[in-house]
C-alpha atoms as a PDB file:
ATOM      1  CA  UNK A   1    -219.602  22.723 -28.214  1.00  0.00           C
ATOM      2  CA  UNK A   2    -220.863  19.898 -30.110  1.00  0.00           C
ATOM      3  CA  UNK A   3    -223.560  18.498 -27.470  1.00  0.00           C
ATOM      4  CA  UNK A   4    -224.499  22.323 -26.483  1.00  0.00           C
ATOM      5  CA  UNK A   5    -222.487  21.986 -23.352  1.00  0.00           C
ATOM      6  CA  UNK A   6    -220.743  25.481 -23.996  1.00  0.00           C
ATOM      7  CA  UNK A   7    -221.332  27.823 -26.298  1.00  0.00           C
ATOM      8  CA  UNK A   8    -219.480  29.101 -29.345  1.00  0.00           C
ATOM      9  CA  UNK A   9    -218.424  32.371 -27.971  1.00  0.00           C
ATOM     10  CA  UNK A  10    -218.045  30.933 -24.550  1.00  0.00           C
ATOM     11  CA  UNK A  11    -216.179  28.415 -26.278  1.00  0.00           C
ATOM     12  CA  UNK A  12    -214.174  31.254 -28.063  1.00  0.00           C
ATOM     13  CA  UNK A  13    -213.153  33.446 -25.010  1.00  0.00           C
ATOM     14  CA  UNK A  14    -211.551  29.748 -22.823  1.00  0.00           C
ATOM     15  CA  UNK A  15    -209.533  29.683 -25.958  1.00  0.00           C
ATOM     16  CA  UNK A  16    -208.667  32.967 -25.952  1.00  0.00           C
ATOM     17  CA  UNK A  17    -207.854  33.605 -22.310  1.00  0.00           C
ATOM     18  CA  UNK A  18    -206.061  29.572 -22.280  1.00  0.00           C
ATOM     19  CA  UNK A  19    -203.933  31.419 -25.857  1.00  0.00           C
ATOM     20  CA  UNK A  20    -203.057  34.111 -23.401  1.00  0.00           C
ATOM     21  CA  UNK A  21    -201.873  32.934 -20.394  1.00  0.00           C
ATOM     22  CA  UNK A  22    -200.150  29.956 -21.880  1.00  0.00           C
ATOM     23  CA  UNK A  23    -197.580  32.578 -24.078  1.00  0.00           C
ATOM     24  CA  UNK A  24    -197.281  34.533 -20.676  1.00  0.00           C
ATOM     25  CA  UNK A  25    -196.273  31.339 -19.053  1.00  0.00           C
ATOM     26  CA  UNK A  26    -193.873  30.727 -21.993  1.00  0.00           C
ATOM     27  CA  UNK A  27    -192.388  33.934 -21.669  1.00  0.00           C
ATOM     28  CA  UNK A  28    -191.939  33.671 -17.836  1.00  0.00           C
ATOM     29  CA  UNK A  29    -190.057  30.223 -18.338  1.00  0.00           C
ATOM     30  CA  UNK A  30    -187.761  32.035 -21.125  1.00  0.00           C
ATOM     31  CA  UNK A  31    -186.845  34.904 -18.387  1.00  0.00           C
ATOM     32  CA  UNK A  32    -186.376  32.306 -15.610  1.00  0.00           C
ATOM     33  CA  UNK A  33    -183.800  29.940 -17.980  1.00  0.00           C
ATOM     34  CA  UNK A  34    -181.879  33.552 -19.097  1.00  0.00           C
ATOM     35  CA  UNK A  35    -181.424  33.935 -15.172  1.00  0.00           C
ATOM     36  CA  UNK A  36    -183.611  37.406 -15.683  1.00  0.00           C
ATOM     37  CA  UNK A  37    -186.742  36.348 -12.828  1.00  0.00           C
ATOM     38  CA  UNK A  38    -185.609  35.503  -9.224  1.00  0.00           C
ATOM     39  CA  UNK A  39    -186.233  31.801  -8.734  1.00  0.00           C
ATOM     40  CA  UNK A  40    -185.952  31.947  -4.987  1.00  0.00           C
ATOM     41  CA  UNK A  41    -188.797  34.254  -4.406  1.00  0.00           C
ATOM     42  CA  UNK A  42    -191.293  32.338  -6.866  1.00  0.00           C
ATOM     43  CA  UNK A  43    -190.367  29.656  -4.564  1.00  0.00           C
ATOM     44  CA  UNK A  44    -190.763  31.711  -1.213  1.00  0.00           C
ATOM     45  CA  UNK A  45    -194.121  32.748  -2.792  1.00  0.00           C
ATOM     46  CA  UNK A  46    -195.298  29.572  -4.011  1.00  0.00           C
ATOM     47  CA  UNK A  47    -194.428  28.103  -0.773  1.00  0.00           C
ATOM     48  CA  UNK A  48    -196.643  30.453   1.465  1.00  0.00           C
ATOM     49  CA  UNK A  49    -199.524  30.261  -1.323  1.00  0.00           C
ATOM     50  CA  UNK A  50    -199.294  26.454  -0.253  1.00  0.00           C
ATOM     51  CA  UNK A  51    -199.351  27.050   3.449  1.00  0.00           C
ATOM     52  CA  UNK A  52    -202.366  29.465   3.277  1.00  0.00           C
ATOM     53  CA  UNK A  53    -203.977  26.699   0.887  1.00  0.00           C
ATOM     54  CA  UNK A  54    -203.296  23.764   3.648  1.00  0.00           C
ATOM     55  CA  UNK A  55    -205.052  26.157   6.188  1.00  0.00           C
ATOM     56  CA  UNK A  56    -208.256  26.317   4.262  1.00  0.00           C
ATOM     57  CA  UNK A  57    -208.691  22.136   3.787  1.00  0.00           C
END
């Protein structure tokens, strides 16, 4: 913001949308330590998000 690079409400909605997903984040972590959120499948689904990924370099 200081050398123009962004501007104040662009600046503003980063911070906003970073504020956001960072506490959803926080909550998912919370649900995955109380045993509430299926590990396994995040990993099944993190796993084939990979493979498509290598498929597209």
């Amino acid at each position: 913001m200081l050398n123009d690079v962004i501007l104040d409400f662009e600046y503003r909605k980063i911070k906003s949308d970073y504020e956001r997903n960072t506490l959803i984040l926080e909550n998912r972590l919370i649900d995955l330590s109380r045993g509430k959120e299926n590990i396994v499948e995040l990993i099944g689904k993190a796993t084939g998000l990979l493979k498509n990924f290598m498929k597209h370099i």
